[in-house]
Every structure is written in structure tokens, then in C-alpha cells.
PDB file of N, CA and C in Angstrom:
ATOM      1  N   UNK A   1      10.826  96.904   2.029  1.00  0.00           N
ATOM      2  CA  UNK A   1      10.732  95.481   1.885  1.00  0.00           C
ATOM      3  C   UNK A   1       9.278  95.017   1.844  1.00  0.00           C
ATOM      4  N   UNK A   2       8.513  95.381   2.600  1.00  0.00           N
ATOM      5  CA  UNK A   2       7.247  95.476   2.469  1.00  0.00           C
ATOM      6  C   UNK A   2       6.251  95.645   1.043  1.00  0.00           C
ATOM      7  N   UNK A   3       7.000  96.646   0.551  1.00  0.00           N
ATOM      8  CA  UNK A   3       6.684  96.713  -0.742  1.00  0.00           C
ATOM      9  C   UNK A   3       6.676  95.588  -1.495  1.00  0.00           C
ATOM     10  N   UNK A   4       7.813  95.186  -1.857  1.00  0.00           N
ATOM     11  CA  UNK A   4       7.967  94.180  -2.723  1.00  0.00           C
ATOM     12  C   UNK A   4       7.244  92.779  -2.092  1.00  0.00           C
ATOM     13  N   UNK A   5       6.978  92.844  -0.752  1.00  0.00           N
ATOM     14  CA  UNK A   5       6.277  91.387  -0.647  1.00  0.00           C
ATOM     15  C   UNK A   5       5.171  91.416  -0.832  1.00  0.00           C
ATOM     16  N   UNK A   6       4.076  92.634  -0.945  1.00  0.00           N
ATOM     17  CA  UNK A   6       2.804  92.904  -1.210  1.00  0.00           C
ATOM     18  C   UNK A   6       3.069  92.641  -2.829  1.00  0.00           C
ATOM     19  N   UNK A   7       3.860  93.259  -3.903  1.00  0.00           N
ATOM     20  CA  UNK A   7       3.960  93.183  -5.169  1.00  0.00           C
ATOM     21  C   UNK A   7       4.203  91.536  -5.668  1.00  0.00           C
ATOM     22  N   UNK A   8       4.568  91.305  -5.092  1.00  0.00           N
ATOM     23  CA  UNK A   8       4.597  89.413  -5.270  1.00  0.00           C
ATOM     24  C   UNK A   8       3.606  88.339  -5.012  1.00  0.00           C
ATOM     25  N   UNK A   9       2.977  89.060  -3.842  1.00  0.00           N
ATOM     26  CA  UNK A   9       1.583  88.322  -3.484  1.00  0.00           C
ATOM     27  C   UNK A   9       0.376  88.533  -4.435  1.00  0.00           C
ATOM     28  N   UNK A  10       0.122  90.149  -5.280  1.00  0.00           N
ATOM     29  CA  UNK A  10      -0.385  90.107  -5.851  1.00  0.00           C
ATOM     30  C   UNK A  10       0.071  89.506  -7.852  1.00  0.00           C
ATOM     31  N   UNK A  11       1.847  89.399  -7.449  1.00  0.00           N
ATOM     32  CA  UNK A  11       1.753  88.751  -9.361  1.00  0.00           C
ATOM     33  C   UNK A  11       1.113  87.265  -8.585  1.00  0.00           C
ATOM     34  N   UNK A  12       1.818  86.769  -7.618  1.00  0.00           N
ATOM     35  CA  UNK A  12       1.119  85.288  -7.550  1.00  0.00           C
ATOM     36  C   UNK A  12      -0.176  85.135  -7.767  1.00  0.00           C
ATOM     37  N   UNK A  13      -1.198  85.867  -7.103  1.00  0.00           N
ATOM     38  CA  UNK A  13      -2.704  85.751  -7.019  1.00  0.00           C
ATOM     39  C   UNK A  13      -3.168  85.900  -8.915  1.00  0.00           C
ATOM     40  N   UNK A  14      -2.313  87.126  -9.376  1.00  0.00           N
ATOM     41  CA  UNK A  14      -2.411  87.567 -10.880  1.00  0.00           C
ATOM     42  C   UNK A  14      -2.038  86.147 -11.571  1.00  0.00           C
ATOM     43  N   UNK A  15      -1.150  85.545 -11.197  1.00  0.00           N
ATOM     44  CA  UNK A  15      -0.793  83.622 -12.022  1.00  0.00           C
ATOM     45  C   UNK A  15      -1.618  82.760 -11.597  1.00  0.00           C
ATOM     46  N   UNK A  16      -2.348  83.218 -10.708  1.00  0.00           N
ATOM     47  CA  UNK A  16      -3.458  81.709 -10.137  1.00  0.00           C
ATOM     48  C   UNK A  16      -4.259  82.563 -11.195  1.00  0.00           C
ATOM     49  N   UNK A  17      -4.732  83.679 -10.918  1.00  0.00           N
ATOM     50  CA  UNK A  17      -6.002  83.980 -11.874  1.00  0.00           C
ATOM     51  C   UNK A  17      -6.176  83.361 -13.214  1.00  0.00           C
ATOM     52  N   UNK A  18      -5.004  83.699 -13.987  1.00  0.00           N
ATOM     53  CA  UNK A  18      -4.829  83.213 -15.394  1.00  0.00           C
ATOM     54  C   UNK A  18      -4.896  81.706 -15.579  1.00  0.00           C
ATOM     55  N   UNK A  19      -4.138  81.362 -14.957  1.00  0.00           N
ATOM     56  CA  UNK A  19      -3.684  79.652 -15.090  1.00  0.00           C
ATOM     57  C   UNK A  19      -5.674  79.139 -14.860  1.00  0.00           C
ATOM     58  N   UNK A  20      -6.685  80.189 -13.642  1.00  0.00           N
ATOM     59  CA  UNK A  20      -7.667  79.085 -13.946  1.00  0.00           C
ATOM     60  C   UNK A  20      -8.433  79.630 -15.265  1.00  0.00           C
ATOM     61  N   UNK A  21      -8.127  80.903 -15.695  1.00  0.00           N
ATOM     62  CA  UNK A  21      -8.874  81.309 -17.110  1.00  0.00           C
ATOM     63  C   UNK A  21      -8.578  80.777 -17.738  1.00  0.00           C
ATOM     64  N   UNK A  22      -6.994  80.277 -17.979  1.00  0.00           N
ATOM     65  CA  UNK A  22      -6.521  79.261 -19.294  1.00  0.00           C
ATOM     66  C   UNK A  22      -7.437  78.084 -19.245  1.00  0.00           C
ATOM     67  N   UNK A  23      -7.799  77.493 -17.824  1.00  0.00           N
ATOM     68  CA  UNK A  23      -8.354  76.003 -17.947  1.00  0.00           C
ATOM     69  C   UNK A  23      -9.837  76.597 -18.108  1.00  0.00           C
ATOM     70  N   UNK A  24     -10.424  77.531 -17.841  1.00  0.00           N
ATOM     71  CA  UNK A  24     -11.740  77.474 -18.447  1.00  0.00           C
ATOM     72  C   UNK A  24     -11.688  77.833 -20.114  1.00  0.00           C
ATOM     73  N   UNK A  25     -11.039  78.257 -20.635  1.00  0.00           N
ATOM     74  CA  UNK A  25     -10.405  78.405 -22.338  1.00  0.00           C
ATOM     75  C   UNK A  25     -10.224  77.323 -22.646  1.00  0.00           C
ATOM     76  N   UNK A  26      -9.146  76.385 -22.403  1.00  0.00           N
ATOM     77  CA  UNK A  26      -8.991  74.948 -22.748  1.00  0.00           C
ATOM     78  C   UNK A  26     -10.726  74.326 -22.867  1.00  0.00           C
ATOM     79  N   UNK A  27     -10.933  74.109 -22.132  1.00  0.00           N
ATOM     80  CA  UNK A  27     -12.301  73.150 -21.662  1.00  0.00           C
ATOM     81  C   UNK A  27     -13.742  73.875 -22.426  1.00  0.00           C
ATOM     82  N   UNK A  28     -13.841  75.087 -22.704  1.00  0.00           N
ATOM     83  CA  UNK A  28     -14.254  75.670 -23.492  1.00  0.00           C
ATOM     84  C   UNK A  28     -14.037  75.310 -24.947  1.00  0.00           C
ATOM     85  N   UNK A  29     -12.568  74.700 -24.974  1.00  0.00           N
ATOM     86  CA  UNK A  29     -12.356  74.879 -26.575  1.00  0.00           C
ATOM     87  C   UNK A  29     -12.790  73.759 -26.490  1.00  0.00           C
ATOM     88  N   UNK A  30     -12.507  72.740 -25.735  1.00  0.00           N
ATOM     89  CA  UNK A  30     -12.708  71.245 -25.807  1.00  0.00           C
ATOM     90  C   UNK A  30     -14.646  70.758 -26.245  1.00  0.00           C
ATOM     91  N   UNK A  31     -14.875  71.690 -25.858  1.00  0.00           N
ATOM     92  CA  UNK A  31     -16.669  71.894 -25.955  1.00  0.00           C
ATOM     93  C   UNK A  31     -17.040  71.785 -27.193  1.00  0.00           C
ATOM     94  N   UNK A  32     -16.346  72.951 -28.046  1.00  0.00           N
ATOM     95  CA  UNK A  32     -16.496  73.400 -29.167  1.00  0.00           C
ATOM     96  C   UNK A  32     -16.231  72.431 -29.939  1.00  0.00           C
ATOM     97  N   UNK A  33     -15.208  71.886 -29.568  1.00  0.00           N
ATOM     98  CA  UNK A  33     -14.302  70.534 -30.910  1.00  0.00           C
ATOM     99  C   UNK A  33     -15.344  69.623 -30.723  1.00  0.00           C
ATOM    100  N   UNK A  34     -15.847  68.990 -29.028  1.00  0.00           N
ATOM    101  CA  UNK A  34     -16.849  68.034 -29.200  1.00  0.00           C
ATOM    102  C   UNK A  34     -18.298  68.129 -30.024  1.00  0.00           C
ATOM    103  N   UNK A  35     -18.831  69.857 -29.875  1.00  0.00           N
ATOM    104  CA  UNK A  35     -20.180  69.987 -31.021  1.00  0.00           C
ATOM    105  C   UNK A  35     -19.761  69.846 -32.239  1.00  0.00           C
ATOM    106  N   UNK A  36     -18.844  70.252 -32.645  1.00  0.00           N
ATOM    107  CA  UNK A  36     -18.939  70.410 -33.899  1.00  0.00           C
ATOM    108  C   UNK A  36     -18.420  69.012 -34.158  1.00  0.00           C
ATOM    109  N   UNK A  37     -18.076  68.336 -33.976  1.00  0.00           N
ATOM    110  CA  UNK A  37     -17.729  66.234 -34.054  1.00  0.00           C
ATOM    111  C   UNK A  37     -18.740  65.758 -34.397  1.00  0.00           C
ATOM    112  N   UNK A  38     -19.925  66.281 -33.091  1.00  0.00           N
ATOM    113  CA  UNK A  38     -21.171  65.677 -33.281  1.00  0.00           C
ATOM    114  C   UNK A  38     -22.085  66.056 -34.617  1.00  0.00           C
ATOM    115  N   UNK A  39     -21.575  67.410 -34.742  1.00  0.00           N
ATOM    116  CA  UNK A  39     -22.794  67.654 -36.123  1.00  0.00           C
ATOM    117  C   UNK A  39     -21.991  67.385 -37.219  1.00  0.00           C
ATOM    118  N   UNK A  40     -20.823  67.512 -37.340  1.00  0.00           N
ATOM    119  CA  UNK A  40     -20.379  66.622 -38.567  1.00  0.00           C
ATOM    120  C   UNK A  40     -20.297  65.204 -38.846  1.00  0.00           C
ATOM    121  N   UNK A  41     -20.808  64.367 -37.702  1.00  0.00           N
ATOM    122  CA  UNK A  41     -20.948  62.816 -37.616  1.00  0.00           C
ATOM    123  C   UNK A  41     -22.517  63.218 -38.072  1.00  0.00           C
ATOM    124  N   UNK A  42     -23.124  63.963 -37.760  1.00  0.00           N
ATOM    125  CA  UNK A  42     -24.956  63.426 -38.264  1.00  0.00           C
ATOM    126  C   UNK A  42     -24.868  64.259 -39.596  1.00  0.00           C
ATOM    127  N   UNK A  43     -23.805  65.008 -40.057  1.00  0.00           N
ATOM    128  CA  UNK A  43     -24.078  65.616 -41.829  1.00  0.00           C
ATOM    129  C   UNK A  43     -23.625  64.080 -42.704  1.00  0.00           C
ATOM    130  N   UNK A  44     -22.619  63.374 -42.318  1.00  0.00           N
ATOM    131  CA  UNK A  44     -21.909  62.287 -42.815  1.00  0.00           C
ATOM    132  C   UNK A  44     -22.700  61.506 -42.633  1.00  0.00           C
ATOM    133  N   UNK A  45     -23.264  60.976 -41.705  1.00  0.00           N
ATOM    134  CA  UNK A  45     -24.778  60.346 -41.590  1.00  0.00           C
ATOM    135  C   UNK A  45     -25.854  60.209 -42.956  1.00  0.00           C
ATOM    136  N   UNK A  46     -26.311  61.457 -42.838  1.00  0.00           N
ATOM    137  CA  UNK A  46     -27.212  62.081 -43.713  1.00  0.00           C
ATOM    138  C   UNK A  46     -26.478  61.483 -45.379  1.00  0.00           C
ATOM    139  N   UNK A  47     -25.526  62.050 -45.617  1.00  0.00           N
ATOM    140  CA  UNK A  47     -25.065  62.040 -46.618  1.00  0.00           C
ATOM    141  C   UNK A  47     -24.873  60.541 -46.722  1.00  0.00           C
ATOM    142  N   UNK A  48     -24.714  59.432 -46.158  1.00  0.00           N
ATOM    143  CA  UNK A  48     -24.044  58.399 -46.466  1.00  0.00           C
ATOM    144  C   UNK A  48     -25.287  57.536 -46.550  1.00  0.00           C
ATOM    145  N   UNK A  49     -26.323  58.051 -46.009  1.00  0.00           N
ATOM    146  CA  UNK A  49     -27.752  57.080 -46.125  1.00  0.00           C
ATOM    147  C   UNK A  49     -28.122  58.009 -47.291  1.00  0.00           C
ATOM    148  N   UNK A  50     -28.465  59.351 -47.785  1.00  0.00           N
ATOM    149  CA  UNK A  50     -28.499  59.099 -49.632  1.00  0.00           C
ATOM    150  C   UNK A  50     -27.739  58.434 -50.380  1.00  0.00           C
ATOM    151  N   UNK A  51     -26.590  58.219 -50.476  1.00  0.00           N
ATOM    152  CA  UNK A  51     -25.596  57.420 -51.198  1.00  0.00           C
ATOM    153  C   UNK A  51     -26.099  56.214 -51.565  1.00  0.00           C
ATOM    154  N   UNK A  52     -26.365  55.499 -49.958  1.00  0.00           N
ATOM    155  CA  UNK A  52     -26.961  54.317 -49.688  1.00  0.00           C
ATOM    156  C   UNK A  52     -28.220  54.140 -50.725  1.00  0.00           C
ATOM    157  N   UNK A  53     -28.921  54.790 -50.275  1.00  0.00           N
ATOM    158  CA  UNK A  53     -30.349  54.728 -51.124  1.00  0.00           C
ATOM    159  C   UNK A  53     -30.690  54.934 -52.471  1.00  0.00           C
ATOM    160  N   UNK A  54     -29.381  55.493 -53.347  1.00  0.00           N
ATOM    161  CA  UNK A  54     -29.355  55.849 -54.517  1.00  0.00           C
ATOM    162  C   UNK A  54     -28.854  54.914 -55.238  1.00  0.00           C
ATOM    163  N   UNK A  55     -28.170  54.337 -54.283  1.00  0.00           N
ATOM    164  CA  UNK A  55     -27.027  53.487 -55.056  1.00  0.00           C
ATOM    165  C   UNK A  55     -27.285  52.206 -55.874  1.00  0.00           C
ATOM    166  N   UNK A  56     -28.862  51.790 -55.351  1.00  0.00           N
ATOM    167  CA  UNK A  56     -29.269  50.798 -56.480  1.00  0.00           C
ATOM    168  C   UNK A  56     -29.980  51.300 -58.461  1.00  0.00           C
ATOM    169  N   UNK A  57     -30.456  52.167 -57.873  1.00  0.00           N
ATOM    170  CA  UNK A  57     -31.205  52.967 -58.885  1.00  0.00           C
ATOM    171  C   UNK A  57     -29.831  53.659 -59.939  1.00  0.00           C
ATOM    172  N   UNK A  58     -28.623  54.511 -59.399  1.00  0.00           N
ATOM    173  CA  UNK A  58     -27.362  54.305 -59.928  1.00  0.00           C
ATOM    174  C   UNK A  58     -27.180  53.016 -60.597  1.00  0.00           C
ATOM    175  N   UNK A  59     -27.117  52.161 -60.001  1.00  0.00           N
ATOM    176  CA  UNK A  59     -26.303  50.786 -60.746  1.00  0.00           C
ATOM    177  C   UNK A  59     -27.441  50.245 -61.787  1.00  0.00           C
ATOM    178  N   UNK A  60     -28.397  50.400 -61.564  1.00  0.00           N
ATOM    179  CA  UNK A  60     -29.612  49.583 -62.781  1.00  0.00           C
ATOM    180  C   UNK A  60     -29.218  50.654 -64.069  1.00  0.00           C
ATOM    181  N   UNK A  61     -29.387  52.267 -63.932  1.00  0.00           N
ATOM    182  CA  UNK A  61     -29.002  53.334 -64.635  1.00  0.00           C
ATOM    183  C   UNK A  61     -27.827  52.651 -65.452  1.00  0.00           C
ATOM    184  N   UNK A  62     -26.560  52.337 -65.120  1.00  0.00           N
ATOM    185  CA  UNK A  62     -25.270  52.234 -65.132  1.00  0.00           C
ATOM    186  C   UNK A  62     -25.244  50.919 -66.199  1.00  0.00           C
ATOM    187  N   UNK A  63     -26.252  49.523 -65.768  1.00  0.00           N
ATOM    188  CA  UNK A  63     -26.159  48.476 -66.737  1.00  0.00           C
ATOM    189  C   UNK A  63     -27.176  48.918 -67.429  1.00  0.00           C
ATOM    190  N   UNK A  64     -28.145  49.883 -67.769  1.00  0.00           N
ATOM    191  CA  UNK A  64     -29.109  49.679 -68.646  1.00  0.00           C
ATOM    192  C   UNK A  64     -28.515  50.556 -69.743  1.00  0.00           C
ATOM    193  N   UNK A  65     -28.061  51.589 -69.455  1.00  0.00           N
ATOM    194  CA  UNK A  65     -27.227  52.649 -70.064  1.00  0.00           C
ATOM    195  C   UNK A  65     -26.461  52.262 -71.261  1.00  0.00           C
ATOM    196  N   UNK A  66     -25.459  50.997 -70.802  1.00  0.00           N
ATOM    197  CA  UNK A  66     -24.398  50.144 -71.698  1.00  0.00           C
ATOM    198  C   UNK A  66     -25.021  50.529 -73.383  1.00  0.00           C
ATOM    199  N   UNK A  67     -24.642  50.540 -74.073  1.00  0.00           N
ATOM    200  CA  UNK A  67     -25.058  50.501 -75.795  1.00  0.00           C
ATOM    201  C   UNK A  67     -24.552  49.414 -76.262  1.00  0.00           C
ATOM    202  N   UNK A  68     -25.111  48.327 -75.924  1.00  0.00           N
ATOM    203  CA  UNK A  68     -24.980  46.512 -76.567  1.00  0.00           C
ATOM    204  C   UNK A  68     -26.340  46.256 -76.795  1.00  0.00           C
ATOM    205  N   UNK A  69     -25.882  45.156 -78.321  1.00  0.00           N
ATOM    206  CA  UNK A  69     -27.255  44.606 -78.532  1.00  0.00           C
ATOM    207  C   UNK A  69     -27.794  43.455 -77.746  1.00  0.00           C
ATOM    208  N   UNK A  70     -27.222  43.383 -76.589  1.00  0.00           N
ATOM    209  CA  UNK A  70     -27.633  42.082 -76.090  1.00  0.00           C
ATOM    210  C   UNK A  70     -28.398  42.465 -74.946  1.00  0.00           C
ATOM    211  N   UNK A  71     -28.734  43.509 -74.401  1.00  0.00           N
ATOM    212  CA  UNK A  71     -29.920  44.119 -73.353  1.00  0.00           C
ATOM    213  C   UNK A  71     -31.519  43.882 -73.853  1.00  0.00           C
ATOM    214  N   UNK A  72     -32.066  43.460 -73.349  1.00  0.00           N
ATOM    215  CA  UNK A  72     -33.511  42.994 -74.167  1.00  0.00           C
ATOM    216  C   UNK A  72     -34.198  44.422 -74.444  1.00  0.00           C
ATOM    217  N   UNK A  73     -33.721  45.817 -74.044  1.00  0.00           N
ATOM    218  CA  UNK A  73     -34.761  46.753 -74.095  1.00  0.00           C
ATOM    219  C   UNK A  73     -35.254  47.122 -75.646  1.00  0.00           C
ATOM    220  N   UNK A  74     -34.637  46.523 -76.616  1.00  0.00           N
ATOM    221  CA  UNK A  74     -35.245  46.373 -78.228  1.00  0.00           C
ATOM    222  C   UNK A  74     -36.041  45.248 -77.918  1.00  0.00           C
ATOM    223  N   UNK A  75     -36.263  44.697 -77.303  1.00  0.00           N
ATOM    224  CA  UNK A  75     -37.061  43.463 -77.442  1.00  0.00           C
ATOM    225  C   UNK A  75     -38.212  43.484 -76.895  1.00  0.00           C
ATOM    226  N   UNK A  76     -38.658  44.248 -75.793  1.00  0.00           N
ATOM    227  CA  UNK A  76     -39.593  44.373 -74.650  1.00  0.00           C
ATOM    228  C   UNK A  76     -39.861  45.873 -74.588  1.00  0.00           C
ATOM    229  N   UNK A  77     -41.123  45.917 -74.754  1.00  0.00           N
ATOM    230  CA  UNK A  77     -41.295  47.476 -74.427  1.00  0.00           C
ATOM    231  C   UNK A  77     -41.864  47.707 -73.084  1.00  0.00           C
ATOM    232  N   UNK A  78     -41.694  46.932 -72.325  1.00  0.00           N
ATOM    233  CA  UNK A  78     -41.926  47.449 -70.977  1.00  0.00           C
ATOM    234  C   UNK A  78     -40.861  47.552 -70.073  1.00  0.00           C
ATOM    235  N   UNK A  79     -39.290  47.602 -70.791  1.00  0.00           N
ATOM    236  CA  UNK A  79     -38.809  47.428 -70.131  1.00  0.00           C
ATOM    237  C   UNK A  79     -38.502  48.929 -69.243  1.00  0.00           C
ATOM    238  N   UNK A  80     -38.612  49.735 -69.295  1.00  0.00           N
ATOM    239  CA  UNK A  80     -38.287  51.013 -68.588  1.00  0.00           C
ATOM    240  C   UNK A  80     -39.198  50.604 -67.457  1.00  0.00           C
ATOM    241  N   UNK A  81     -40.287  50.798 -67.414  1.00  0.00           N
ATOM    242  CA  UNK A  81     -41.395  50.170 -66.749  1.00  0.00           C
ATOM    243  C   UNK A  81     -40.940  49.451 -65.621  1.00  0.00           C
ATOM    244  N   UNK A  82     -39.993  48.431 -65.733  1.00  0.00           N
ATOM    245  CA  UNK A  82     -39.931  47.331 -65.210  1.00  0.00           C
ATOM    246  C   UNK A  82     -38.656  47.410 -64.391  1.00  0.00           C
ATOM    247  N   UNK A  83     -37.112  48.278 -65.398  1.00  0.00           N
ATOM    248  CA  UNK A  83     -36.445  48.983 -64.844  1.00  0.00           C
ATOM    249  C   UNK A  83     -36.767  50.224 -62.993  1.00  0.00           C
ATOM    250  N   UNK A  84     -37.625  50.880 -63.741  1.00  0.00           N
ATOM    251  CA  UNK A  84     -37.459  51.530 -62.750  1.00  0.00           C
ATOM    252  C   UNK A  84     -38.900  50.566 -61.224  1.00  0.00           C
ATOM    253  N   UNK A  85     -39.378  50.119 -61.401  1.00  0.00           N
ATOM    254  CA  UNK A  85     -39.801  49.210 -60.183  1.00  0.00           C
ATOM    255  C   UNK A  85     -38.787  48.361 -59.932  1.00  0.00           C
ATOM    256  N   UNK A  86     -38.255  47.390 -60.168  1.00  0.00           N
ATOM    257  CA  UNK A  86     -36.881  46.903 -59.551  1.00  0.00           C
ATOM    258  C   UNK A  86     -35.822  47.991 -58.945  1.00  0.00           C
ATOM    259  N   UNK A  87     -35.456  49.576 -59.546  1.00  0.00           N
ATOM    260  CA  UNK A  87     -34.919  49.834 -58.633  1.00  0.00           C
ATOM    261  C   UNK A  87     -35.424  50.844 -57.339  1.00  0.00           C
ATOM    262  N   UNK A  88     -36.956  51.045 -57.591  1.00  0.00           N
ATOM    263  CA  UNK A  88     -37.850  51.219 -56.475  1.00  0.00           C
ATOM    264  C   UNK A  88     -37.449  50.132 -55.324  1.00  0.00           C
ATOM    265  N   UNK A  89     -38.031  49.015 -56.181  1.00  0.00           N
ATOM    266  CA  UNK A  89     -38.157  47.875 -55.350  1.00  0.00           C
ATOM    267  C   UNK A  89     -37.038  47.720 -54.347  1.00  0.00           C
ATOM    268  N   UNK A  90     -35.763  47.415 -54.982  1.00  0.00           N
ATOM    269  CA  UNK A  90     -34.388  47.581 -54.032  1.00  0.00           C
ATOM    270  C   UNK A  90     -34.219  48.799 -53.482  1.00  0.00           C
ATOM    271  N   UNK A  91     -34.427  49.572 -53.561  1.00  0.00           N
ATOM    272  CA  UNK A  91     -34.153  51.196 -52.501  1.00  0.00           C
ATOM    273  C   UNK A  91     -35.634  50.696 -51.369  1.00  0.00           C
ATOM    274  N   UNK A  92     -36.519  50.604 -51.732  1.00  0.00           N
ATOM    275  CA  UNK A  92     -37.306  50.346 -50.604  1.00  0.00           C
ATOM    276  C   UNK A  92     -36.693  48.909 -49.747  1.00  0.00           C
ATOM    277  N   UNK A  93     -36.750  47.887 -50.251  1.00  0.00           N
ATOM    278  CA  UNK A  93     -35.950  47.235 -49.236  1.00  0.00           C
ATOM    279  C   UNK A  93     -34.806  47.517 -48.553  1.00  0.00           C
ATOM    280  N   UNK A  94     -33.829  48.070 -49.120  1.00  0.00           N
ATOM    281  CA  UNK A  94     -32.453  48.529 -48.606  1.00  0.00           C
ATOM    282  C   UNK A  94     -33.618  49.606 -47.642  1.00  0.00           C
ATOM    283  N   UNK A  95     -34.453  50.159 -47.783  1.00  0.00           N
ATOM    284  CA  UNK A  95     -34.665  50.889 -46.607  1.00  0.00           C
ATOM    285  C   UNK A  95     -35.189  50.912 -45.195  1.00  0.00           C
ATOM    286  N   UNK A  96     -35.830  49.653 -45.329  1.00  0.00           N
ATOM    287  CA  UNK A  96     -36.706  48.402 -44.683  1.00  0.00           C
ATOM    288  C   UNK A  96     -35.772  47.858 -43.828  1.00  0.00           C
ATOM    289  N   UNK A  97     -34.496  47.666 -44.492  1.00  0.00           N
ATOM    290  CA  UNK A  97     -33.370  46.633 -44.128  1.00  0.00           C
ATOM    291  C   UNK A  97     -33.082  47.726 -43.005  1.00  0.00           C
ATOM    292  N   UNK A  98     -32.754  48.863 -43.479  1.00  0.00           N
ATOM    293  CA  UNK A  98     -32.390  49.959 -42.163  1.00  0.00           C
ATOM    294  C   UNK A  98     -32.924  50.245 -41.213  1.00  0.00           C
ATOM    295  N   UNK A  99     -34.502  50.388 -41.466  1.00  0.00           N
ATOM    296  CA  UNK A  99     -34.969  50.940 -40.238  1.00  0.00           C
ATOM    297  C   UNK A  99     -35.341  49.340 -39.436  1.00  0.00           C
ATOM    298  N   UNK A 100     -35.090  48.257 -40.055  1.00  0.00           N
ATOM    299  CA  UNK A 100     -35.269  46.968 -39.394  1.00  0.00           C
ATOM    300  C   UNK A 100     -33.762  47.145 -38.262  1.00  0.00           C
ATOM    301  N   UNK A 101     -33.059  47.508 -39.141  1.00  0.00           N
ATOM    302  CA  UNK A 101     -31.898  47.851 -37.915  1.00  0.00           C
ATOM    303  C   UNK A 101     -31.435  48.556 -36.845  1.00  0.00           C
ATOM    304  N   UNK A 102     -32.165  49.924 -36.857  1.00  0.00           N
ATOM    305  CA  UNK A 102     -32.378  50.787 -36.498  1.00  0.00           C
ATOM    306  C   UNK A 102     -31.174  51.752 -36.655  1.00  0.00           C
ATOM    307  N   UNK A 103     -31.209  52.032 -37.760  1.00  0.00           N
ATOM    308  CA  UNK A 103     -30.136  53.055 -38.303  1.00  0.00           C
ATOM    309  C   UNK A 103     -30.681  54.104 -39.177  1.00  0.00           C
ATOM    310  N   UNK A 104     -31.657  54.168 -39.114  1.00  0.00           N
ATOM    311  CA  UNK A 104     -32.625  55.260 -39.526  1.00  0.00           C
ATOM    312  C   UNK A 104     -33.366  55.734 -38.394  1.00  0.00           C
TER     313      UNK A 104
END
């Protein structure tokens, strides 16, 4: 009888052991899910302030592009010139605007 109560004391001690390895595994994993949250919130970051910053220079591209005769660039030869400082101009403010916010 003896036997078997020593063999029970040690599966019990053997189920406490595990049950606290499982919770250092859990909480471990929980670690892992939280880094990697964090560095995929600052890649999406990254990526969403180029978007941001492109996105005027895109859209001037986008109306100048059009093939109508009603764009003055037959009319004005400075207009490339003038094109691309306006969409300087707006990417630098849109960037101004950010770090005025502090999101840069």
C-alpha cells in the first residue's frame, strides 16, 4: 500500500510540474504574439507615411498624365517645372503637417 501512495504523490508533484511549464509556455507565447504586434504596427507605420507622402506627387502625375487638349502644358513651357514644385511643395507641407503633430 505504501507503494502506491508514494506513486501518486509523485504523478501529483509530476501534474503540478507541467501545469506550471504549460503557464510559462502560454505567457511565453503571449510575449511572442505581443513583439511581433509591435513590429508589425511600426512596418504599417512606415509603409503608410510613404503612401502618405507620395500621394500628392501620384495625384498631380495622375491629372497631368490625362491626354486632353484642355491642360495648358501645350501652352506653357514651364509647365513640368512648375508641376513638379507644387508637388514638392505639398509633400513638404504634408510633412511639416506631421512632424507639427508629432507623428513622425
Amino acid at each position: 500500500m505504501l507503494y502506491w501512495s508514494n506513486l501518486g504523490d509523485h504523478l501529483a508533484k509530476l501534474k503540478a510540474t507541467l501545469d506550471e511549464q504549460m503557464d510559462v509556455v502560454n505567457g511565453l507565447s503571449d510575449t511572442i504574439d505581443t513583439l511581433a504586434s509591435h513590429r508589425i504596427d511600426g512596418v504599417v507605420r512606415v509603409l503608410t507615411l510613404i503612401t502618405i507622402l507620395t500621394a500628392p506627387l501620384t495625384l498631380l502625375a495622375t491629372v497631368f498624365g490625362i491626354n486632353v487638349d484642355l491642360l495648358p502644358q501645350k501652352f506653357h513651357s514651364l509647365l513640368f517645372v512648375s508641376v513638379n514644385v507644387m508637388g514638392i511643395t505639398l509633400t513638404l507641407i504634408l510633412l511639416h503637417y506631421l512632424r507639427r503633430r508629432n507623428w513622425l
